[in-house]
C-alpha atoms as a PDB file:
ATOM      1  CA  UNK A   1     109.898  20.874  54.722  1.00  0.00           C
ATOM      2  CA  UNK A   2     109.420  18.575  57.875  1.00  0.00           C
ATOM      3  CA  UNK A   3     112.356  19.005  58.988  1.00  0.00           C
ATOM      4  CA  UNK A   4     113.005  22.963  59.156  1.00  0.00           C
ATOM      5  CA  UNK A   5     109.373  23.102  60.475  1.00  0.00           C
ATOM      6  CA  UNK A   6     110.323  21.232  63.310  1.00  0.00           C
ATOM      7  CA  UNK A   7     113.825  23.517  63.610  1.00  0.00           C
ATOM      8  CA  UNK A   8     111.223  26.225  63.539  1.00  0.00           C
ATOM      9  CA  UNK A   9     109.541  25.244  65.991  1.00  0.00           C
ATOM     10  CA  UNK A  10     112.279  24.168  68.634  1.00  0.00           C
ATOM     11  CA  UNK A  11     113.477  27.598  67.836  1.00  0.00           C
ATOM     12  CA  UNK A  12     109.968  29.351  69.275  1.00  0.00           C
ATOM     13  CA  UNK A  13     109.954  26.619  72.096  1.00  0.00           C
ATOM     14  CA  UNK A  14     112.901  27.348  73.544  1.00  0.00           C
ATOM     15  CA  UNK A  15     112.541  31.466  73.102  1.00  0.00           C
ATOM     16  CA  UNK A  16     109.697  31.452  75.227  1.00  0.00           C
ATOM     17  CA  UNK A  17     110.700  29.022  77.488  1.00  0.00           C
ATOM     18  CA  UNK A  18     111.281  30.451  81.053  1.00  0.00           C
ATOM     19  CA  UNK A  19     114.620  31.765  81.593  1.00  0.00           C
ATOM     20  CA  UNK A  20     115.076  32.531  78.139  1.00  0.00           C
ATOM     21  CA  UNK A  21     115.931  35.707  76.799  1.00  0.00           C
ATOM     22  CA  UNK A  22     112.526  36.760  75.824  1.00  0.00           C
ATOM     23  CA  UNK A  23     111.516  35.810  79.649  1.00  0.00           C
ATOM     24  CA  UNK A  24     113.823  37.988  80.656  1.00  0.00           C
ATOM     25  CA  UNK A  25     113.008  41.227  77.854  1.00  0.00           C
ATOM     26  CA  UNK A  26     109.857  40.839  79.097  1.00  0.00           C
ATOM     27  CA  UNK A  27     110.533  41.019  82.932  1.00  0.00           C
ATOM     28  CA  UNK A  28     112.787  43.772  82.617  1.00  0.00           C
ATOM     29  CA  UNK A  29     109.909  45.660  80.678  1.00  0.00           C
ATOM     30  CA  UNK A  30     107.498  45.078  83.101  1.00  0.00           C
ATOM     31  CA  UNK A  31     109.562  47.096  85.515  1.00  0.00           C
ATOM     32  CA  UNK A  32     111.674  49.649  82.981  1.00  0.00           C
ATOM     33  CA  UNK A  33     108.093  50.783  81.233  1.00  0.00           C
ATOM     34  CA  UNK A  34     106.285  51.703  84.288  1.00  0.00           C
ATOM     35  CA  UNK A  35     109.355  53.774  85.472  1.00  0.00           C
ATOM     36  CA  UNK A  36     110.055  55.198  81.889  1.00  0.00           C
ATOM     37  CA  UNK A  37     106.343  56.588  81.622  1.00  0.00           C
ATOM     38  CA  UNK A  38     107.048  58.233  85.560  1.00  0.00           C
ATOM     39  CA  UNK A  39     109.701  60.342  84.503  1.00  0.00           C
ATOM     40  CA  UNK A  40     108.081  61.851  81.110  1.00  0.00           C
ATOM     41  CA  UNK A  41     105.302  62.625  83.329  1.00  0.00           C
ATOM     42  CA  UNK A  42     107.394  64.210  85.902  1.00  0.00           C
ATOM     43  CA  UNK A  43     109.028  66.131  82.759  1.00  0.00           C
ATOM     44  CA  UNK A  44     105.655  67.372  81.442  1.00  0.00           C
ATOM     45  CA  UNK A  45     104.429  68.688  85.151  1.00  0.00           C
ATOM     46  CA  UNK A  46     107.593  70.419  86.282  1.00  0.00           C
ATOM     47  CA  UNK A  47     108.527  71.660  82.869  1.00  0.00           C
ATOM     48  CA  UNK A  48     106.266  74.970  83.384  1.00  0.00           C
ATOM     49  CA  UNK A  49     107.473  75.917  86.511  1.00  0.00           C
ATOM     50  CA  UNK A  50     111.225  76.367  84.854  1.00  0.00           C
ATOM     51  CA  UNK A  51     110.000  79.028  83.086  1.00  0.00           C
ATOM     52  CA  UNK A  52     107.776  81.283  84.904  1.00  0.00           C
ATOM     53  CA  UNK A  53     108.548  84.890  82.903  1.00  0.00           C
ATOM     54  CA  UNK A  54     107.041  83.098  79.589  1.00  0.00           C
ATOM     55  CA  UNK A  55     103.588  83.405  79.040  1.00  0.00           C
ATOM     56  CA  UNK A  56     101.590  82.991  76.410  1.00  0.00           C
ATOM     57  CA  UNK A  57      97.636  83.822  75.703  1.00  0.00           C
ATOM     58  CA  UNK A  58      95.296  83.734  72.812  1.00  0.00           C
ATOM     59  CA  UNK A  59      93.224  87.455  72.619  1.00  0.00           C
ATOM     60  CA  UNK A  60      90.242  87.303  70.406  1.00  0.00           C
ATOM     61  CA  UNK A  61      90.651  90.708  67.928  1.00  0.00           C
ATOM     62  CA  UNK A  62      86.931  91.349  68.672  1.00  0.00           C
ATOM     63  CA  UNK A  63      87.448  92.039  72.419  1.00  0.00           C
ATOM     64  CA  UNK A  64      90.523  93.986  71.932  1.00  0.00           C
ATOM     65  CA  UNK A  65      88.678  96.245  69.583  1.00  0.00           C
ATOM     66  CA  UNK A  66      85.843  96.290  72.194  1.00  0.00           C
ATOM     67  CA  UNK A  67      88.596  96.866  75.146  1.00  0.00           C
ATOM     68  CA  UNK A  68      87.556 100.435  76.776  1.00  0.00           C
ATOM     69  CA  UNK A  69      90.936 100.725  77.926  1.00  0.00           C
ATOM     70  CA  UNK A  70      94.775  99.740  76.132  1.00  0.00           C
ATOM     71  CA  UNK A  71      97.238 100.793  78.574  1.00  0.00           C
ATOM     72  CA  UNK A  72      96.916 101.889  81.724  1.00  0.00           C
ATOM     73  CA  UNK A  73     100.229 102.511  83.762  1.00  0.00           C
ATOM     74  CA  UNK A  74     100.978 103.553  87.159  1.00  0.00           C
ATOM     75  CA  UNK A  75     103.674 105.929  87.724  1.00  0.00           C
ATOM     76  CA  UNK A  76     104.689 106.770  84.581  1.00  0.00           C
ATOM     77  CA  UNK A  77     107.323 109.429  83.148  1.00  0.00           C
ATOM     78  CA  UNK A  78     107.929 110.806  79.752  1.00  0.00           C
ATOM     79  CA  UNK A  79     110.422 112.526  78.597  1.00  0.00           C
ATOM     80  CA  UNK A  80     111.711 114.248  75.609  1.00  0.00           C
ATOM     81  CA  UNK A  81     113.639 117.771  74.137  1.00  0.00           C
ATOM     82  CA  UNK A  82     111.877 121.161  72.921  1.00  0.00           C
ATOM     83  CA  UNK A  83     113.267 122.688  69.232  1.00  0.00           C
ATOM     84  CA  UNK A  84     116.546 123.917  71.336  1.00  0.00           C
ATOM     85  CA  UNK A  85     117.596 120.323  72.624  1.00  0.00           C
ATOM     86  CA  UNK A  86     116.432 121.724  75.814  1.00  0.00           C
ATOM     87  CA  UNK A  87     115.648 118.337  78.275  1.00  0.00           C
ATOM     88  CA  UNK A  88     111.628 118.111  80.121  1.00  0.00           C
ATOM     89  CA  UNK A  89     110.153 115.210  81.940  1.00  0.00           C
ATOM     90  CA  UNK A  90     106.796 114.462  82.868  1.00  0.00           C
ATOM     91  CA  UNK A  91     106.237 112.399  85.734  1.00  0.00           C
ATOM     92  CA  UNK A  92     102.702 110.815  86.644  1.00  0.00           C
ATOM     93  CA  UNK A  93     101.090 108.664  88.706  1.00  0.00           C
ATOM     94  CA  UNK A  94      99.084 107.493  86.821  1.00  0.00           C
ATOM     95  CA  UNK A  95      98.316 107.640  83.053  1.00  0.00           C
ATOM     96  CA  UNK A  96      96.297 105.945  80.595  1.00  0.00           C
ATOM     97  CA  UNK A  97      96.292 105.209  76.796  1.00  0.00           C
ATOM     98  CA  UNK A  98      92.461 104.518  75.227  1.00  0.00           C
ATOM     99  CA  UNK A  99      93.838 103.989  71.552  1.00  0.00           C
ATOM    100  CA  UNK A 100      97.016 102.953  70.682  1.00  0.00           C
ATOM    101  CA  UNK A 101      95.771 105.170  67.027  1.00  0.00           C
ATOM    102  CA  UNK A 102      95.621 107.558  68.920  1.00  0.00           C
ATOM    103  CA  UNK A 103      98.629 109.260  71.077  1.00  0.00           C
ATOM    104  CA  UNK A 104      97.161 111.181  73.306  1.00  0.00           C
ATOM    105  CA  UNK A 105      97.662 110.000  77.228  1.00  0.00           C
ATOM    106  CA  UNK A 106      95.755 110.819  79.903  1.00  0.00           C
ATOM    107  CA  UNK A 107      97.638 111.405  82.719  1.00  0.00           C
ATOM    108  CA  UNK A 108      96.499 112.192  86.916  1.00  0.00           C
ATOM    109  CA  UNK A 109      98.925 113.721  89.769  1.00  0.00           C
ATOM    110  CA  UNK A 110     101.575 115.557  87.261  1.00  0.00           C
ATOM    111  CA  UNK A 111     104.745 116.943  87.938  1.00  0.00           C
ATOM    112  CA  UNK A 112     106.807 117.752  84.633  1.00  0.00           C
ATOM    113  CA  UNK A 113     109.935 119.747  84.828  1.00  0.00           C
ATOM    114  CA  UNK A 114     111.673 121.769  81.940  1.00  0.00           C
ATOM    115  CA  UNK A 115     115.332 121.972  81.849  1.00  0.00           C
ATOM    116  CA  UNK A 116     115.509 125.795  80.286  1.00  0.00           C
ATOM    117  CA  UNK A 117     118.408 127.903  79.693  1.00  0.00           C
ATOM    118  CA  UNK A 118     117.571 130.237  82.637  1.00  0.00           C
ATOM    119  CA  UNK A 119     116.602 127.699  84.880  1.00  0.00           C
ATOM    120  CA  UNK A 120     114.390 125.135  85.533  1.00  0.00           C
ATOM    121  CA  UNK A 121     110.675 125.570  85.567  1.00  0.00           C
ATOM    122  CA  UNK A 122     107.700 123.352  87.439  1.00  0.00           C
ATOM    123  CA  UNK A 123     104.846 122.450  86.764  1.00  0.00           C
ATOM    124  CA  UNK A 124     102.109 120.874  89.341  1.00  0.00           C
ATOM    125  CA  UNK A 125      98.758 119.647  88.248  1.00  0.00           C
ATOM    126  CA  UNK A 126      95.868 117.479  88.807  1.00  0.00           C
ATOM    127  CA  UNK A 127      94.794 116.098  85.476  1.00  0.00           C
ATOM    128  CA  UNK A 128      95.648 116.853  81.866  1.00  0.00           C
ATOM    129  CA  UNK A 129      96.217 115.173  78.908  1.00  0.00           C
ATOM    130  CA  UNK A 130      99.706 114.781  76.923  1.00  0.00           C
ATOM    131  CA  UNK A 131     100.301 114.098  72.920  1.00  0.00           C
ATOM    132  CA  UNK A 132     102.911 112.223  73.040  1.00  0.00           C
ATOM    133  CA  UNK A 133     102.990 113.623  69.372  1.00  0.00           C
ATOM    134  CA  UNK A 134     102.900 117.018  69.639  1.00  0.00           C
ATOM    135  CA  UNK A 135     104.925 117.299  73.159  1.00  0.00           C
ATOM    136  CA  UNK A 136     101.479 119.031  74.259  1.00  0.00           C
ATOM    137  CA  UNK A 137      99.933 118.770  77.700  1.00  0.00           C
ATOM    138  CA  UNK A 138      96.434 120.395  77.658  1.00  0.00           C
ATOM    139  CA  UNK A 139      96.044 120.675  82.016  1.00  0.00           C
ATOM    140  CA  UNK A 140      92.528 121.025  83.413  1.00  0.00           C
ATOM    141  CA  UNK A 141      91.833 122.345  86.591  1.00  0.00           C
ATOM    142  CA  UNK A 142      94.375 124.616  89.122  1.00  0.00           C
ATOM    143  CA  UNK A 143      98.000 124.686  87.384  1.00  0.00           C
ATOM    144  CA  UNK A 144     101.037 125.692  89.802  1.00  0.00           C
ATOM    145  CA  UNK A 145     103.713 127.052  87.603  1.00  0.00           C
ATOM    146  CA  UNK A 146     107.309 127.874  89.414  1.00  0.00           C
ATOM    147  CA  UNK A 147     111.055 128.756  88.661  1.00  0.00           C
ATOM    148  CA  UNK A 148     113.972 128.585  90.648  1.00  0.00           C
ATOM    149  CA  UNK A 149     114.420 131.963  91.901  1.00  0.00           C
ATOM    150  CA  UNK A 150     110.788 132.313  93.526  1.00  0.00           C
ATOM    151  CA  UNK A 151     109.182 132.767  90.298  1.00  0.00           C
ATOM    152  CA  UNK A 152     105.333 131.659  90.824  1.00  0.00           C
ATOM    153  CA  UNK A 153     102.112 131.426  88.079  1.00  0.00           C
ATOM    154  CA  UNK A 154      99.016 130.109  89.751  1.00  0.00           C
ATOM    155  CA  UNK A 155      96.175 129.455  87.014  1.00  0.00           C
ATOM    156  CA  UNK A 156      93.813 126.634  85.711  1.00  0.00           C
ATOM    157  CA  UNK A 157      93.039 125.281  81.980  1.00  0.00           C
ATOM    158  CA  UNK A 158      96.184 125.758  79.974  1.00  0.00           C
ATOM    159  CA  UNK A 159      97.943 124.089  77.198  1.00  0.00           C
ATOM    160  CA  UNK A 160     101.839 123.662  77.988  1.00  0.00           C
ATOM    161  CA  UNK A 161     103.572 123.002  74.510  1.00  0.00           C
ATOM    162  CA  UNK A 162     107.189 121.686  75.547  1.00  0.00           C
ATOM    163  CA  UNK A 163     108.729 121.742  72.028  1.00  0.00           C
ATOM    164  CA  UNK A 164     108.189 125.737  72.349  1.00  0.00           C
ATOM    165  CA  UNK A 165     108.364 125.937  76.116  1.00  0.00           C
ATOM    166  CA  UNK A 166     104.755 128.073  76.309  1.00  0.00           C
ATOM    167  CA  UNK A 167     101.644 128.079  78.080  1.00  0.00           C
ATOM    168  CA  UNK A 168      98.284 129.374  76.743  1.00  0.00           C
ATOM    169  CA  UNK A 169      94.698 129.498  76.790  1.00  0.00           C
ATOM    170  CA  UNK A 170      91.670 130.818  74.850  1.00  0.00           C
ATOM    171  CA  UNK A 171      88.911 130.809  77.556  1.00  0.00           C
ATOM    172  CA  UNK A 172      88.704 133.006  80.234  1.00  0.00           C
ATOM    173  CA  UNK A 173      91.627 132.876  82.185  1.00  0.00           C
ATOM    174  CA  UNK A 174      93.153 133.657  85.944  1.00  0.00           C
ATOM    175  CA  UNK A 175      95.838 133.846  88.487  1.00  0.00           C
ATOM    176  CA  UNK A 176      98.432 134.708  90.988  1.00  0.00           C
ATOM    177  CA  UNK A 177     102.088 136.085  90.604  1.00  0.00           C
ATOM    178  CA  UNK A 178     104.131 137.228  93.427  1.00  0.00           C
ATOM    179  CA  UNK A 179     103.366 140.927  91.460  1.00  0.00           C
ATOM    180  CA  UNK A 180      99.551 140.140  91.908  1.00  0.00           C
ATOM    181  CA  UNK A 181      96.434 138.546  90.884  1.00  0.00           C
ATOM    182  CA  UNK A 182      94.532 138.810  87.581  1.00  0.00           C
ATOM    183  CA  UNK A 183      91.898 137.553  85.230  1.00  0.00           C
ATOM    184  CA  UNK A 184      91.948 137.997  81.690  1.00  0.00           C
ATOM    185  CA  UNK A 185      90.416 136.282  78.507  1.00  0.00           C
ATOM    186  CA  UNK A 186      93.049 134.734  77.211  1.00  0.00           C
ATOM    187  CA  UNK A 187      96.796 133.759  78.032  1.00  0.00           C
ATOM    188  CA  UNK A 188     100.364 133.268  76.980  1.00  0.00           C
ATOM    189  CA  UNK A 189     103.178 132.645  78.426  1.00  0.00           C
ATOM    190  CA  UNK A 190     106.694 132.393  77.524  1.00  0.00           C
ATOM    191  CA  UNK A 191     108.371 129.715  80.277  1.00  0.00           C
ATOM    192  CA  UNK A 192     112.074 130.276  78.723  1.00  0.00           C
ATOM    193  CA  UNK A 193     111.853 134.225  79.340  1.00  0.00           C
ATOM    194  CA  UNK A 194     109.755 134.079  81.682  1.00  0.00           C
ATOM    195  CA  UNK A 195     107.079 136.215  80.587  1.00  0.00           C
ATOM    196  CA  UNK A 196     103.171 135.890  80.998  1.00  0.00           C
ATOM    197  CA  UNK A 197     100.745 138.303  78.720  1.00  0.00           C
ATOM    198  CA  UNK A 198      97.394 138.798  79.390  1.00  0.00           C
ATOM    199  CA  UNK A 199      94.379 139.942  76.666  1.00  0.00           C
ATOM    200  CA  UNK A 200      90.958 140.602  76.037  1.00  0.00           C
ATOM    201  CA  UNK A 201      90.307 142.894  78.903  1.00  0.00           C
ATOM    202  CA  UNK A 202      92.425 142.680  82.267  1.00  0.00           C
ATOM    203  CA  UNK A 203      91.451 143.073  85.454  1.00  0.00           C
ATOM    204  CA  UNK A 204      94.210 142.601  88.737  1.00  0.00           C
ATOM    205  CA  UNK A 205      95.767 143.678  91.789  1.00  0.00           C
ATOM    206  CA  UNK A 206      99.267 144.608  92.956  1.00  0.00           C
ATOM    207  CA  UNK A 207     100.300 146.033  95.857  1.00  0.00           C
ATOM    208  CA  UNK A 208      99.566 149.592  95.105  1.00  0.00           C
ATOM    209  CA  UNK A 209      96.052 148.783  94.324  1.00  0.00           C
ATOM    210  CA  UNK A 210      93.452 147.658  91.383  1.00  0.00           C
ATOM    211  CA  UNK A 211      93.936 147.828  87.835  1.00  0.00           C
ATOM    212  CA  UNK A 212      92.149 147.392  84.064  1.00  0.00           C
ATOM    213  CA  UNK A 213      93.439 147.597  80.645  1.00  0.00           C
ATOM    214  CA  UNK A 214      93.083 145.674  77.863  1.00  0.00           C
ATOM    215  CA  UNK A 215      96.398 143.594  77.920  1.00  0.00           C
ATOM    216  CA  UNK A 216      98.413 143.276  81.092  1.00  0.00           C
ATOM    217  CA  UNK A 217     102.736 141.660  80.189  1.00  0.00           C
ATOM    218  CA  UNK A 218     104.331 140.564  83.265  1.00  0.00           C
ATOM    219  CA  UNK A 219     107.982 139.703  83.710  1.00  0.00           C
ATOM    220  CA  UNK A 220     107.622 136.643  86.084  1.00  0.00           C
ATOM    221  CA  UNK A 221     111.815 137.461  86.571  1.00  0.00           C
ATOM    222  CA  UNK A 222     112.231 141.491  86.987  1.00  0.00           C
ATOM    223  CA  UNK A 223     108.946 141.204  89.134  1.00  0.00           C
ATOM    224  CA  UNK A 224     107.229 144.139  86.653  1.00  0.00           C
ATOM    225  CA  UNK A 225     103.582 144.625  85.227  1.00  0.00           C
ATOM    226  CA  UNK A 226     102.745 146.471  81.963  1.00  0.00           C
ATOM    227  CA  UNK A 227      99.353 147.780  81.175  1.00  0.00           C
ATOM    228  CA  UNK A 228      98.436 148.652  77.395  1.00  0.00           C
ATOM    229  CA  UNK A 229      95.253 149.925  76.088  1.00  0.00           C
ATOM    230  CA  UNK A 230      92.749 151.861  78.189  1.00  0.00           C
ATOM    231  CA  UNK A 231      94.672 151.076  81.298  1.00  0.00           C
ATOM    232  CA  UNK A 232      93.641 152.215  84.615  1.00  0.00           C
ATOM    233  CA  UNK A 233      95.183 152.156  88.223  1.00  0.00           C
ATOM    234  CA  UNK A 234      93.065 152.606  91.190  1.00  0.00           C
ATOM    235  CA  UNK A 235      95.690 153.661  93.958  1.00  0.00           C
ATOM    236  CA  UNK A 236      95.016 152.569  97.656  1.00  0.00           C
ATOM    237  CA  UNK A 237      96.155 154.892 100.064  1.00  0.00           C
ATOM    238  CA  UNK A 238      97.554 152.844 102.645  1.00  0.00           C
ATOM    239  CA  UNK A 239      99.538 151.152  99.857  1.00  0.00           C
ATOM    240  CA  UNK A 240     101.825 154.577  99.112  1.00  0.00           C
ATOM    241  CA  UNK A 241     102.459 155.402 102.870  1.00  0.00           C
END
């Protein structure tokens, strides 16, 4: 037992005598450790800035139910096709989504455009709101409504349904066409023939004077006006010289 004892302990002696091999493990990690813990430092700083388009967050549910607003976009366009295939876009600058339940958009500065069979059609407006949905955009305020051969509707509060390419209203209603002005309780037009009609007692001007009756048609395209029902045409004189 003495004697490996002793070979055990010459053994230890002589490993961590200087000059050894241990000596020298444990100068070579005095300097390689130090530098090793550098670099995975270096790693962990710079790794984020390799990937700058990922991002990640936590949202708490509670303030995302609270959120007054879930999408708000600047220039946005939507587009779609009525029942014929027919293309329309709706271009705004700015629109915004309260719900995503719900798909109704409001949308500020509109221009939509429907690609009909008999040529385009225009629509300007200030405000409105669109179902993405339906393919509905209910417009509040002055409505400028145009074709490509001079065609012109001037108006205010109507509901544009792009899936069947018409415009309406139930409240009191009124406008300009290049045939005259009006004002009328409520309205419908037909965009893809062009045609704009007029009820619950009509009152306008052309160019040969005043008129009433209780439904006024105009044909945005032949430029004609149709009274029906009690109509009346007060004449100006200096209009039939």
């Amino acid at each position: 037992m003495s004697e490996q004892a002793d070979r055990t302990r010459a053994v230890k002696r002589g490993w961590a005598e200087p000059g050894s091999r241990h000596d020298a493990l444990v100068r070579l990690l005095k300097v390689g450790l130090p530098s090793i813990v550098g670099v995975l430092l270096a790693v962990l700083v710079l790794a984020p800035l390799g990937k700058r388009g990922d991002v990640s967050f936590i949202l708490d549910k509670k303030q995302a139910e609270r959120a007054p607003e879930r999408m708000r976009v600047e220039s946005a366009q939507y587009t779609g096709a009525d029942n014929k295939g027919q293309p329309f876009n709706i271009n705004a600058s700015r629109a915004l989504q309260r719900s995503s339940n719900v798909p109704v958009v409001d949308v500020n500065g509109i221009f939509a455009r429907m690609g009909l069979e008999r040529g385009p059609v225009e629509i300007r407006a200030g405000n409105g709101r669109y179902n993405l949905d339906r393919q509905q955009l209910a417009l509040v305020g002055p409505v400028k409504v145009a074709g490509n051969e001079g065609e012109l509707l001037n108006t205010s509060n109507v509901l544009v349904d792009f899936n069947t390419r018409t415009l309406s209203n139930t409240t009191p209603v009124s406008g300009q066409m290049p045939v005259g002005s009006f004002s009328g309780t409520t309205l419908h037009g037909d965009l893809d023939r062009k045609q704009v009609n007029v009820g619950g007692g009509v009152n306008g001007q052309v160019k040969l004077g005043t008129f009433s009756a209780n439904q006024m048609k105009a044909d945005l395209d032949n430029r004609t006006v149709t009274l029906e029902g009690g109509a009346r045409l007060k004449i100006t004189q200096r209009a039939v010289r």
